[in-house]
Protein backbone atom coordinates (compact mmCIF):
# COMPACT_ATOMS: atom_id res chain seq x y z
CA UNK A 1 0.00 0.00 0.00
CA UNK A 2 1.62 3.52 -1.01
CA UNK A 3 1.35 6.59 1.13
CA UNK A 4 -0.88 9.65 0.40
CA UNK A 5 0.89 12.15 -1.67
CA UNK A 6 1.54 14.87 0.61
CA UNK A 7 -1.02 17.77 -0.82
CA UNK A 8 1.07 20.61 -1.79
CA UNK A 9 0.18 24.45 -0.91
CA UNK A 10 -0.24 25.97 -4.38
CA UNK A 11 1.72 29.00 -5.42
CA UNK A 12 0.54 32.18 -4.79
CA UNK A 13 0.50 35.09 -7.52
CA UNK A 14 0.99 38.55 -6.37
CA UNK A 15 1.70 37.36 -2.60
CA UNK A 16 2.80 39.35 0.12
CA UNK A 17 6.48 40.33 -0.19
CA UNK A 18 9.98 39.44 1.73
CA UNK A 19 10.10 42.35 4.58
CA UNK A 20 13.63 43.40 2.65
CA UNK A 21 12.10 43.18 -0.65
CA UNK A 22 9.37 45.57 0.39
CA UNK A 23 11.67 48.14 1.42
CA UNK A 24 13.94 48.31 -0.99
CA UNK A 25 10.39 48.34 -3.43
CA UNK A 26 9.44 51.27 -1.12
CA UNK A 27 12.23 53.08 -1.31
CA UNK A 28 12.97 52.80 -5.44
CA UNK A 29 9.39 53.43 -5.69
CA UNK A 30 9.42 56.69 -3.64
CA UNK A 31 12.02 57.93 -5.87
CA UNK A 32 10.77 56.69 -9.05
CA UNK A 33 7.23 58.71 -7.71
CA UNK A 34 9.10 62.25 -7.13
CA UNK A 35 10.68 61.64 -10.65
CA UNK A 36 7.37 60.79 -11.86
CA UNK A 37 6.00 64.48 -10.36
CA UNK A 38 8.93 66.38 -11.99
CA UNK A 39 8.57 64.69 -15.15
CA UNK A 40 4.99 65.30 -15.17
CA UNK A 41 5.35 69.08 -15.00
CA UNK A 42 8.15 68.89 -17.45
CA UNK A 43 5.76 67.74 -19.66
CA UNK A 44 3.04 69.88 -18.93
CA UNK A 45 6.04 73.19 -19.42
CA UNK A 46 6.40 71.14 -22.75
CA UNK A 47 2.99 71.28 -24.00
CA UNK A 48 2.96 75.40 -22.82
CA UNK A 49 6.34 76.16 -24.22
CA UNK A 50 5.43 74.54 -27.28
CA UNK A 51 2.01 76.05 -27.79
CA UNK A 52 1.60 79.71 -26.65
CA UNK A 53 2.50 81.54 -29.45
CA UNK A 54 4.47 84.36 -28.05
CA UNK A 55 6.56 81.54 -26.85
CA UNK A 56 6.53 79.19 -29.61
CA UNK A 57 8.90 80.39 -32.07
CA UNK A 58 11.87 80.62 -28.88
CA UNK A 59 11.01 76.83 -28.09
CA UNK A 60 12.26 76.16 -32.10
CA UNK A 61 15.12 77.56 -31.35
CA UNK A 62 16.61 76.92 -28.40
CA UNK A 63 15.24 72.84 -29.49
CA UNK A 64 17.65 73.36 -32.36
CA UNK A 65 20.25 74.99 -31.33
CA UNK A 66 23.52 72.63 -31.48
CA UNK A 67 26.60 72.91 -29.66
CA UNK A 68 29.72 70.20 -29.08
CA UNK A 69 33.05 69.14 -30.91
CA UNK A 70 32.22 68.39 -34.53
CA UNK A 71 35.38 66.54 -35.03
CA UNK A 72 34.27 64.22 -32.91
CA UNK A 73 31.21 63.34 -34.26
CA UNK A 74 29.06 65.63 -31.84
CA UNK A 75 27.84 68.84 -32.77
CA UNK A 76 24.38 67.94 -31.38
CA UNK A 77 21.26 69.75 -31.50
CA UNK A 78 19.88 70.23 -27.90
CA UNK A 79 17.42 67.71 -28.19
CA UNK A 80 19.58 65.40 -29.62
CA UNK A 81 21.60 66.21 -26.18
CA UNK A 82 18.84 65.55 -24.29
CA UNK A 83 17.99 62.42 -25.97
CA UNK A 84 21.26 60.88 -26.81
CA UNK A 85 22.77 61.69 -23.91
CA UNK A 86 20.80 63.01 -20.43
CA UNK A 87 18.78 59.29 -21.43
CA UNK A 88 22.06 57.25 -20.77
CA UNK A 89 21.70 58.38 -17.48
CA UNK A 90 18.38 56.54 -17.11
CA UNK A 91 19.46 53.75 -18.80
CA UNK A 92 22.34 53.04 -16.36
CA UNK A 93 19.81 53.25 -13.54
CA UNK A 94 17.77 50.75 -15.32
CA UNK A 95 20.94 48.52 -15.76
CA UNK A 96 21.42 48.44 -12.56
CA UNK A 97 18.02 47.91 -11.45
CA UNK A 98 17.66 44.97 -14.19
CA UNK A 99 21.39 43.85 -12.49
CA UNK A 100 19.48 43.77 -8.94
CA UNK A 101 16.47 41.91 -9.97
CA UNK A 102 18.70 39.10 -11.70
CA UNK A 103 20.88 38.85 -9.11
CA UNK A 104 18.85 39.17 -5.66
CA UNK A 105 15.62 40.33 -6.73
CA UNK A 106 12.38 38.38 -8.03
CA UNK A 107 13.75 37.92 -11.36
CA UNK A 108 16.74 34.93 -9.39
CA UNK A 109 13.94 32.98 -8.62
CA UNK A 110 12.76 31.21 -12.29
CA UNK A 111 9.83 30.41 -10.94
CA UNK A 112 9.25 34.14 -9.37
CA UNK A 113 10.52 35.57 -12.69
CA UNK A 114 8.28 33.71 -14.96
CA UNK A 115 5.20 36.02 -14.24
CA UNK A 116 6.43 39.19 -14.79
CA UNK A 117 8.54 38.18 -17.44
CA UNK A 118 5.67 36.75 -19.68
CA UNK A 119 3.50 39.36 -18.26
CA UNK A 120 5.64 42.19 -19.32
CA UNK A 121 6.25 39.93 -23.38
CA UNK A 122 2.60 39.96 -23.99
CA UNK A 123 2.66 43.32 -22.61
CA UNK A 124 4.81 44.14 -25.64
CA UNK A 125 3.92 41.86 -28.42
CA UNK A 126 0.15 42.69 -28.26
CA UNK A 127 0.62 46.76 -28.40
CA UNK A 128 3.15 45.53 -31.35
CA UNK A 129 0.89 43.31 -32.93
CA UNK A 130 -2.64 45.94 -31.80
CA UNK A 131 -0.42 48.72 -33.77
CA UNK A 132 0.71 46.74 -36.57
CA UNK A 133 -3.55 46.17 -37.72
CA UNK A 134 -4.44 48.76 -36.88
CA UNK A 135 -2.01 51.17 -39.17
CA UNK A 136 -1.70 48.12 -42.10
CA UNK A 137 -5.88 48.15 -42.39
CA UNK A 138 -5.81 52.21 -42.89
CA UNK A 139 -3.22 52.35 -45.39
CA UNK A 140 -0.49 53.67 -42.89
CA UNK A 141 3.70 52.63 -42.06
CA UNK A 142 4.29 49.60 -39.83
CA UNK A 143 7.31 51.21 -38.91
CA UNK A 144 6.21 52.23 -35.80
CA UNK A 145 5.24 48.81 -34.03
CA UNK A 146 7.33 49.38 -31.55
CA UNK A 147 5.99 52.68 -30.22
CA UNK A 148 3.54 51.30 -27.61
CA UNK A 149 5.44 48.53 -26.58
CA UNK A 150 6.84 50.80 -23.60
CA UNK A 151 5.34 50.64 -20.34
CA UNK A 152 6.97 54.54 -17.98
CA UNK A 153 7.20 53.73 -14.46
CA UNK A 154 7.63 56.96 -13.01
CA UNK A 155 4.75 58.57 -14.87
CA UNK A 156 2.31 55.30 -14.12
CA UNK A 157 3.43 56.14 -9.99
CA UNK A 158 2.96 59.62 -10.56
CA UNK A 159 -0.27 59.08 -11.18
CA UNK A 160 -1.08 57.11 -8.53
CA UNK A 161 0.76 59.75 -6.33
CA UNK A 162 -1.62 62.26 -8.00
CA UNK A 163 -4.98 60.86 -7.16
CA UNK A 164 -3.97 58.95 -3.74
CA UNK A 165 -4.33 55.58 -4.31
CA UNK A 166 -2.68 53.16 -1.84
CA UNK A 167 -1.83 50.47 -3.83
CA UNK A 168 -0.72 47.26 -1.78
CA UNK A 169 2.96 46.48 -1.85
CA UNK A 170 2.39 43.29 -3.93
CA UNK A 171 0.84 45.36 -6.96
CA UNK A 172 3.26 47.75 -6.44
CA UNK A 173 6.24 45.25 -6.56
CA UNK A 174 4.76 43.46 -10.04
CA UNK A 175 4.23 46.85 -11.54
CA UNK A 176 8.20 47.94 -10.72
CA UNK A 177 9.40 44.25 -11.90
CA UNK A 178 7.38 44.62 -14.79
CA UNK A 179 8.94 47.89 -15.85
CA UNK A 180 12.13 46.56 -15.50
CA UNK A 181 11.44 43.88 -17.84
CA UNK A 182 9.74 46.31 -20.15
CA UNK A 183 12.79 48.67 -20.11
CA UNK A 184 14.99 46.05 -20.94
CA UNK A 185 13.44 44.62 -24.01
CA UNK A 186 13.26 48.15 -25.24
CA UNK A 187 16.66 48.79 -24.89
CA UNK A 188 16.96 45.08 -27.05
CA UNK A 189 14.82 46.72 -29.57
CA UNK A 190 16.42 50.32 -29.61
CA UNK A 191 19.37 48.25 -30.53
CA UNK A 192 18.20 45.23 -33.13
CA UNK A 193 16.00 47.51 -34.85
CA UNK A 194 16.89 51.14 -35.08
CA UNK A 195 20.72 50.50 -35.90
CA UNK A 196 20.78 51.13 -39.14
CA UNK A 197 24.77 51.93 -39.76
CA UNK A 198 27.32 50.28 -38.24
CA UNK A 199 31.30 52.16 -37.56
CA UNK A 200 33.11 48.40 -36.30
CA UNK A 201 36.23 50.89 -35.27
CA UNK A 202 34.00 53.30 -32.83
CA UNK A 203 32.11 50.14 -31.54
CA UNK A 204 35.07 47.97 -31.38
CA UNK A 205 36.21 50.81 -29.61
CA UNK A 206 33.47 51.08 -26.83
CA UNK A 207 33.60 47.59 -26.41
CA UNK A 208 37.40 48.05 -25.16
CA UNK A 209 35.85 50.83 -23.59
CA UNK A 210 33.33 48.82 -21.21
CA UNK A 211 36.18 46.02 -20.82
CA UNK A 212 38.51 48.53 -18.83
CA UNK A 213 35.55 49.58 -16.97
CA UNK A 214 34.65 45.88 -16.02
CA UNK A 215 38.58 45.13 -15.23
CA UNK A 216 38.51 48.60 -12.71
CA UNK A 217 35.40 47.37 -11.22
CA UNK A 218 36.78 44.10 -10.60
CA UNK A 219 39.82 45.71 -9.19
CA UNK A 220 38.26 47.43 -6.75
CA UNK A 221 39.54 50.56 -8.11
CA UNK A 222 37.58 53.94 -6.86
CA UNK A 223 36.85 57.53 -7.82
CA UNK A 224 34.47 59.38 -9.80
CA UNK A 225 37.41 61.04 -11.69
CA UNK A 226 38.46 57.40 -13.01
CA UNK A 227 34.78 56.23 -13.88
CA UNK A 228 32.71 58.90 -15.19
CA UNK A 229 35.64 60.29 -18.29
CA UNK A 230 35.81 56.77 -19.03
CA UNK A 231 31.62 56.71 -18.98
CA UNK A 232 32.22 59.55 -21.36
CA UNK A 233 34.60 58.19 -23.54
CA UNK A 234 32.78 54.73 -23.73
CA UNK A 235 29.11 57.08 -24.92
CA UNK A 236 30.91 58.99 -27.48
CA UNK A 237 32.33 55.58 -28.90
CA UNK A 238 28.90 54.00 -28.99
CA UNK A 239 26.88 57.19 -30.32
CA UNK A 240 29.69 57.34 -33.06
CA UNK A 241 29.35 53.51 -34.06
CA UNK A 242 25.77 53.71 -34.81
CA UNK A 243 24.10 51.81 -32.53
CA UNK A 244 22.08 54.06 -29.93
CA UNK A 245 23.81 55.76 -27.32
CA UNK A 246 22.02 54.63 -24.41
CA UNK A 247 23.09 50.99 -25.18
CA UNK A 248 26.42 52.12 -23.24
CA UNK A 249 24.72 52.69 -20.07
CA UNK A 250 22.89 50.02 -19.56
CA UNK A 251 25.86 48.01 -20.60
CA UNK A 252 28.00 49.81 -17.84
CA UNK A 253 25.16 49.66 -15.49
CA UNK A 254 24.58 45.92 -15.59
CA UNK A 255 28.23 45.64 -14.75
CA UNK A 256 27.98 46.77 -11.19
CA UNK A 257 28.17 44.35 -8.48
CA UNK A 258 24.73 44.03 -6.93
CA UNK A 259 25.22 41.41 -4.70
CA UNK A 260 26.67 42.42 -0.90
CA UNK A 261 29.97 40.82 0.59
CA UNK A 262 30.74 40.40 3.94
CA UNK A 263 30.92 43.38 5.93
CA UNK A 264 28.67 45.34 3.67
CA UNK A 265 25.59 46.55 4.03
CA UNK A 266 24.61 47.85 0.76
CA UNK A 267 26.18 45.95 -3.02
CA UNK A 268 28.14 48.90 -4.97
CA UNK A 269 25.26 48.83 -7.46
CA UNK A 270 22.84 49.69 -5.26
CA UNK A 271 25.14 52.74 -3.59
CA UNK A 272 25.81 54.06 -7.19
CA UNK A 273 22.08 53.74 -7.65
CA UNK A 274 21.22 55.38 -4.96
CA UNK A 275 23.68 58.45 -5.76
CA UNK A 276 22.53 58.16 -9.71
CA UNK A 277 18.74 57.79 -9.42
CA UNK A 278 18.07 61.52 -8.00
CA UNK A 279 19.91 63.16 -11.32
CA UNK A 280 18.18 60.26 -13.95
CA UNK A 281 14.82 61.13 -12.02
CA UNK A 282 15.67 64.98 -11.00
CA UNK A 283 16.99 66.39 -14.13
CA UNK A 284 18.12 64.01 -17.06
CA UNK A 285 14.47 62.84 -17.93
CA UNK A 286 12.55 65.88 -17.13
CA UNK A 287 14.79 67.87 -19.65
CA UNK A 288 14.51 64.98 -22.15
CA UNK A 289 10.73 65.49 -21.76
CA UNK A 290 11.44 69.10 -21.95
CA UNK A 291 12.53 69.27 -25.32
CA UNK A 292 10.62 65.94 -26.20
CA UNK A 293 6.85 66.71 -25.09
CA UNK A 294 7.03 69.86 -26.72
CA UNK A 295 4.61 68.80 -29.81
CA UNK A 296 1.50 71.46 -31.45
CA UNK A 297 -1.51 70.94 -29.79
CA UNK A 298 -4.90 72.00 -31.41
CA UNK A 299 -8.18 70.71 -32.26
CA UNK A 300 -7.40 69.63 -35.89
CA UNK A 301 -4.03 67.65 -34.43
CA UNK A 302 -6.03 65.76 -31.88
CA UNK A 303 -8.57 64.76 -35.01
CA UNK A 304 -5.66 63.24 -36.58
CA UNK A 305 -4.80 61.47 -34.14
CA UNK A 306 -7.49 59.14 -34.40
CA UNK A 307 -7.76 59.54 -37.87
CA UNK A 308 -4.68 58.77 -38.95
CA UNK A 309 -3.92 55.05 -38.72
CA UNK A 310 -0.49 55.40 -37.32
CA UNK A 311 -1.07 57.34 -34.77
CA UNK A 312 -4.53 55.73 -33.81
CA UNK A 313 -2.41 52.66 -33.45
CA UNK A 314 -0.06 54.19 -31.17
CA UNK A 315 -3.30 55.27 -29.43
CA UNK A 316 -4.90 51.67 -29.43
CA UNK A 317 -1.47 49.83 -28.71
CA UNK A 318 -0.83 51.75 -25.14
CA UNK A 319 -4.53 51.89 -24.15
CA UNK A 320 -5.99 48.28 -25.45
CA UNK A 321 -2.92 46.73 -26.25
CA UNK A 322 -0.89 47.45 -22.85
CA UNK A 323 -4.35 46.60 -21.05
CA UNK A 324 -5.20 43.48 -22.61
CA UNK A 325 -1.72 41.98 -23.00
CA UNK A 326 -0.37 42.39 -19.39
CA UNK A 327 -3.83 40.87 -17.82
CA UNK A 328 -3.59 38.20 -20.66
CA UNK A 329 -0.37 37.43 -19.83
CA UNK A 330 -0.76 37.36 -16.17
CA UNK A 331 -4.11 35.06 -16.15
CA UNK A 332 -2.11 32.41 -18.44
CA UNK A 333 0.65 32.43 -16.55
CA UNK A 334 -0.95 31.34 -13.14
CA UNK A 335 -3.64 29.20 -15.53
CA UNK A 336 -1.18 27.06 -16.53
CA UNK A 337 1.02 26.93 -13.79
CA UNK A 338 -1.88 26.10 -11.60
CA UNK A 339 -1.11 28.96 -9.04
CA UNK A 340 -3.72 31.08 -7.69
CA UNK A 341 -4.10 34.46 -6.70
CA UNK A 342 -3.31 35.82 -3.99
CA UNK A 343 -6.13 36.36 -1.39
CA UNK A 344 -6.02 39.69 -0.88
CA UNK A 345 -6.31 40.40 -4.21
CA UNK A 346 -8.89 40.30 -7.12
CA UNK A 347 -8.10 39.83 -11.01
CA UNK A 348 -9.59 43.15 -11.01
CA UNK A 349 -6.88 44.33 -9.11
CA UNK A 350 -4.69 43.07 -12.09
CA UNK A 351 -6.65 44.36 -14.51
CA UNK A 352 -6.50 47.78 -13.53
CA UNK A 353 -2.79 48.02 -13.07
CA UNK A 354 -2.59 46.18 -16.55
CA UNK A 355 -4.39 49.31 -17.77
CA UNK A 356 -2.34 51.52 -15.94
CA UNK A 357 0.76 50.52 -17.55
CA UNK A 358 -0.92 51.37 -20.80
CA UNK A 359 0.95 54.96 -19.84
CA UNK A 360 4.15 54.97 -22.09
CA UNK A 361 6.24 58.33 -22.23
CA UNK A 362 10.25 58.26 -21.75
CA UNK A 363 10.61 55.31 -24.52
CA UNK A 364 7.80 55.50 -26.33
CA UNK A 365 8.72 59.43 -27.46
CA UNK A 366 12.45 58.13 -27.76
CA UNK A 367 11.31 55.38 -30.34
CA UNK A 368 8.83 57.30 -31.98
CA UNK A 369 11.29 59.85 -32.83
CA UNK A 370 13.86 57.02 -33.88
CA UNK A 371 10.75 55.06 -36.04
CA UNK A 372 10.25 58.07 -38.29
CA UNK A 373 13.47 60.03 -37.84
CA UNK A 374 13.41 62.40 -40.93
CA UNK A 375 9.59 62.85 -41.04
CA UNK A 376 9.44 65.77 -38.92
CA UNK A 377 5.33 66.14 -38.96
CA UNK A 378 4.37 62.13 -38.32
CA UNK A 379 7.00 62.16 -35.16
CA UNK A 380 5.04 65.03 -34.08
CA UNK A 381 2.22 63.25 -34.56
CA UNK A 382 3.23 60.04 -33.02
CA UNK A 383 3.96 62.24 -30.12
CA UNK A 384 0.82 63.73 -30.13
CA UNK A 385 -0.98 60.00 -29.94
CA UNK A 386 1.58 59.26 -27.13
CA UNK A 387 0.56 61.88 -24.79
CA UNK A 388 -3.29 61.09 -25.82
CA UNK A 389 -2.57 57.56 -25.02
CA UNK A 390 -1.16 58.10 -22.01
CA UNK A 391 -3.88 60.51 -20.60
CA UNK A 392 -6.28 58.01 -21.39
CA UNK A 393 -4.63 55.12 -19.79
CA UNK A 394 -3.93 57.42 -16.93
CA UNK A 395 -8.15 58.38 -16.31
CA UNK A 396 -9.16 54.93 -16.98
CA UNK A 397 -6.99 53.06 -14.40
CA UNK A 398 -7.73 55.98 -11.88
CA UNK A 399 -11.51 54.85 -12.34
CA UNK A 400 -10.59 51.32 -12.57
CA UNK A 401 -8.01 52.25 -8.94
CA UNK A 402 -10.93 54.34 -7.35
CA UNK A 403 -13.07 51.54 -7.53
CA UNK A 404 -11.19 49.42 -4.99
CA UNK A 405 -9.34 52.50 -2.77
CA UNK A 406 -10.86 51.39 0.04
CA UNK A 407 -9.87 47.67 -0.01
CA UNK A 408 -6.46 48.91 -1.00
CA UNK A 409 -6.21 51.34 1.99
CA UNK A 410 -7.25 48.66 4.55
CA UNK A 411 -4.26 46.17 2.95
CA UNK A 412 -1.93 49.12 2.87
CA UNK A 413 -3.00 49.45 6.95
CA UNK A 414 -2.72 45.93 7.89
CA UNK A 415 0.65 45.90 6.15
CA UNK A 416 2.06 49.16 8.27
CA UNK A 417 0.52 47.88 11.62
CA UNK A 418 2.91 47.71 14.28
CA UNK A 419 1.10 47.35 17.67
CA UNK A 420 4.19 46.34 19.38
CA UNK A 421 6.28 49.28 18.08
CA UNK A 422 9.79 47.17 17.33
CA UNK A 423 9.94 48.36 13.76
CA UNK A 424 8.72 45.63 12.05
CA UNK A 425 5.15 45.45 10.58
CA UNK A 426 2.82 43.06 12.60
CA UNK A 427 2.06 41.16 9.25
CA UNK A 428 5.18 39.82 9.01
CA UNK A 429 5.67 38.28 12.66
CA UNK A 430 2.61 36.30 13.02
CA UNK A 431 4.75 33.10 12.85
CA UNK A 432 6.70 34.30 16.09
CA UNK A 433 5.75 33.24 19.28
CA UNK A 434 7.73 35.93 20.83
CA UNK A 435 6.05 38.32 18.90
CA UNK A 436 2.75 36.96 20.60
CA UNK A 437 4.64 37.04 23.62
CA UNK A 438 5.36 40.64 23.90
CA UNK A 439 1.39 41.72 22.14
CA UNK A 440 -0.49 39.53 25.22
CA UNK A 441 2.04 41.42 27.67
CA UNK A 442 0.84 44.97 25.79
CA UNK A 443 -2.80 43.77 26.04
CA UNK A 444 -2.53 42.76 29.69
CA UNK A 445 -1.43 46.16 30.55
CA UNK A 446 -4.56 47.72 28.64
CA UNK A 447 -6.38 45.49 30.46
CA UNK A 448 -5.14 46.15 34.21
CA UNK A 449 -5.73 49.99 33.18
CA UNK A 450 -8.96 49.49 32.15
CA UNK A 451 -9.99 47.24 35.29
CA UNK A 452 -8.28 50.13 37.18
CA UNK A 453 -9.94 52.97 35.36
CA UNK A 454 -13.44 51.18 35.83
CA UNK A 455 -12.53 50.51 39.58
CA UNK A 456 -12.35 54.29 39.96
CA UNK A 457 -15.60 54.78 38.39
CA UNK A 458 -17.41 52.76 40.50
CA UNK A 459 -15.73 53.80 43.62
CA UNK A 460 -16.76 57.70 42.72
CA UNK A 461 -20.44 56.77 42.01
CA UNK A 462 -20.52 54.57 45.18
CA UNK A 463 -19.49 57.47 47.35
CA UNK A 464 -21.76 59.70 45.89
CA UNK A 465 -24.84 57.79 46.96
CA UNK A 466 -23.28 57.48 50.20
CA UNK A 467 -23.00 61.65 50.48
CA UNK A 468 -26.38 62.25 49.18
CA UNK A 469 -28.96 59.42 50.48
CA UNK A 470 -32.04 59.03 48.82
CA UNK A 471 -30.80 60.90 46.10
CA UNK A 472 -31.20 64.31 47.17
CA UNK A 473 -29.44 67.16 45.14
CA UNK A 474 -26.52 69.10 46.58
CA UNK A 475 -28.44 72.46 45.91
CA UNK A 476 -31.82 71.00 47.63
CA UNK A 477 -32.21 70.69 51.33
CA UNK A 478 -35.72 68.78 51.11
CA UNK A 479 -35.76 65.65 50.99
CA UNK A 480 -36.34 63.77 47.33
């Protein structure tokens, strides 16, 4: 006779995080969100810039004004600048942050990594594929399939910062992972598809580059004054040799060490992140949506926008496509792995952050202007769709979010509870018996001052019969 197989707990998708992995998902998060704020009004300075007309014409101009060493290959407009080369600066953060999550984040786990890793693929190939119909059945360019592929982080949490909602730290967590994911097959498209020239001395030449930085690294050496010429150097190289500029910081970033030694208590990759993140968040992508945003805005542009069929796929890709390929992907993935969701959740809970990472700026206004480079009024255009996109991803997951704030702000509660006050949420110590310990030793002394306090009481209203028998008033000398 054989034994029972031993039933098995099943998987949970979306489940309540490590205590370390939620705060180090806090704290990126909290930076990504004040990033998020900046490079909302950025845009918004954009938009006014762009379309006042006393101000107009000066927005032309200082856009295309160049400036750098021709003989090197960069006497660059600044928008080009901004593009080119304030957006290597947020592609080393992400290179880092892609390091982290291989290394000691979900992505280590294969089992962790296989949600949002298929979540954030469908994520991408139905916007693609959304895009691709919808522009081939109007008569319009293919070329820009990869436009809504790209999911923007910080302007997804500004949102949320915007209208309040308290998403749980699980959500939270898959909706950072996924964006990491995102960023890095866009960064694999940015460089398969939009190299279109190839200089094998400049490249061969930034590939020497990023060896001496991986030797120094592995040396131990220090100092700012060693790394960031040779960060320079390494850029220039790559922007010369054709394939996209920011390819050279995410291949520096991903370098870094992001695992800690003995001794330490933060990995080198997550100190240089920590130092890097405020100027890729602060300044290099709010100026890159400075003089990227900045597209004509009037009643017969938004018409095109949905009239044209590239631009109503770019429209369709981030809003539907985004929506229905994340969710998609998500559902399948715990259908056929046979997990289940998490209790505290809903699929409607994935649904709406699905929708919510239908908001695609940074990338998807880097690509667009690499997709039709030369075409001055489509990339305007695509632009255009873009920010319509992303404002309508943005008020439908806000509706979607608003639906459920209050089950999200009870989660967010239980998760923060700390009755005991040691520092360490409640949630997380139910397991301990000391932890029960020290919460029936708390309770006992709200007990004994509650049996104390209700002593008192009934002490004060004994002796106040006893001073005024028959209950006669104080002010009353006859008897009741």
């Amino acid at each position: 006779m054989t034994a029972p197989r031993a039933r098995t707990t099943p998987r949970k998708v979306l489940g309540r995080l490590s205590l370390p992995e939620r705060t180090f998902v806090a704290d990126a998060l909290r930076a990504e969100t004040v990033g998020g704020v900046l490079l909302l009004l950025a845009a918004l300075a954009a938009l006014a810039w762009a379309n006042i007309p006393a101000l107009r014409h000066s927005y032309t101009t200082v856009s295309h004004f160049h400036f750098g060493p021709a003989d090197l290959g960069l006497h660059l407009s600044v928008a080009h600048w901004a593009a080119d080369g304030l957006l290597a600066v947020f592609f080393f953060v992400a290179g880092i942050e892609l390091k982290r999550e291989l290394v000691a984040g979900d992505l280590r786990d294969p089992r962790a990594a296989v949600l949002p890793v298929v979540a954030a693929l469908c994520g991408m190939a139905v916007p693609a594929l959304v895009y691709t119909l919808t522009s081939l059945a109007g008569g319009g360019s293919a070329q820009g399939w990869a436009v809504p592929t790209a999911t923007d982080i910080a302007f997804a949490l500004a949102v949320l910062a915007v209208i309040g909602t308290s998403l749980p730290s699980a959500l939270r967590a898959f909706l950072l992972t996924l964006a990491v994911v995102d960023d890095l097959f866009a960064i694999l498209i940015i460089a398969v598809f939009f190299t279109d020239r190839l200089d094998f001395a400049a490249l061969g030449g930034a590939v020497a580059g990023l060896v001496v930085f991986w030797l120094l690294l592995r040396r131990g050496v220090r100092g700012w004054y060693v790394y960031v010429p040779l960060a320079v150097v390494i850029w220039a190289l790559m922007y010369n040799s054709g394939v996209h500029a920011t390819i050279a910081g995410v291949a520096m970033g991903l370098m870094l060490r992001c695992t800690t030694r003995e001794g330490e208590e933060h990995s080198p990759g997550e100190r240089l992140e920590h130092l890097v993140r405020p100027l890729s968040a602060g300044l290099a992508v709010p100026l890159f949506a400075l003089f990227s945003a900045g597209v004509s805005i009037s009643g017969g542009a938004l018409g095109d926008v949905f009239t044209r069929p590239e631009t109503l796929g770019v429209v369709l890709g981030l809003v539907v496509g985004k929506t229905v390929g994340i969710f998609g992907g998500t559902w399948l993935t715990a259908r056929f792995t046979r997990a289940q969701l998490s209790e505290d959740l809903e699929w409607a809970d994935v649904f709406a952050v699905a929708s919510l990472a239908g908001i695609g700026f940074t990338v998807s206004l880097l690509i667009g202007e690499l997709a039709f480079e030369g075409d001055t009024v489509l990339t305007d255009e695509v632009k255009a769709a873009v920010l319509t996109g992303s404002l309508i991803a943005a008020v439908w997951a806000t509706v979607l979010l608003k639906i459920r704030d209050t089950r999200y702000r009870r989660l967010c509660e239980d998760e923060e509870r700390d009755e005991d006050l040691d520092g360490i949420p409640d949630i997380y110590e139910q397991d301990d018996p000391a932890y029960h310990l020290r919460m029936a030793e708390i309770h006992e002394r709200k007990a004994a001052e509650h049996r104390r306090l209700a002593a008192e009481r009934a002490a004060g209203a004994r002796n106040g019969l006893a001073e005024v028998p028959g209950g006669a008033g104080e002010e009353r000398d006859r008897p009741a």
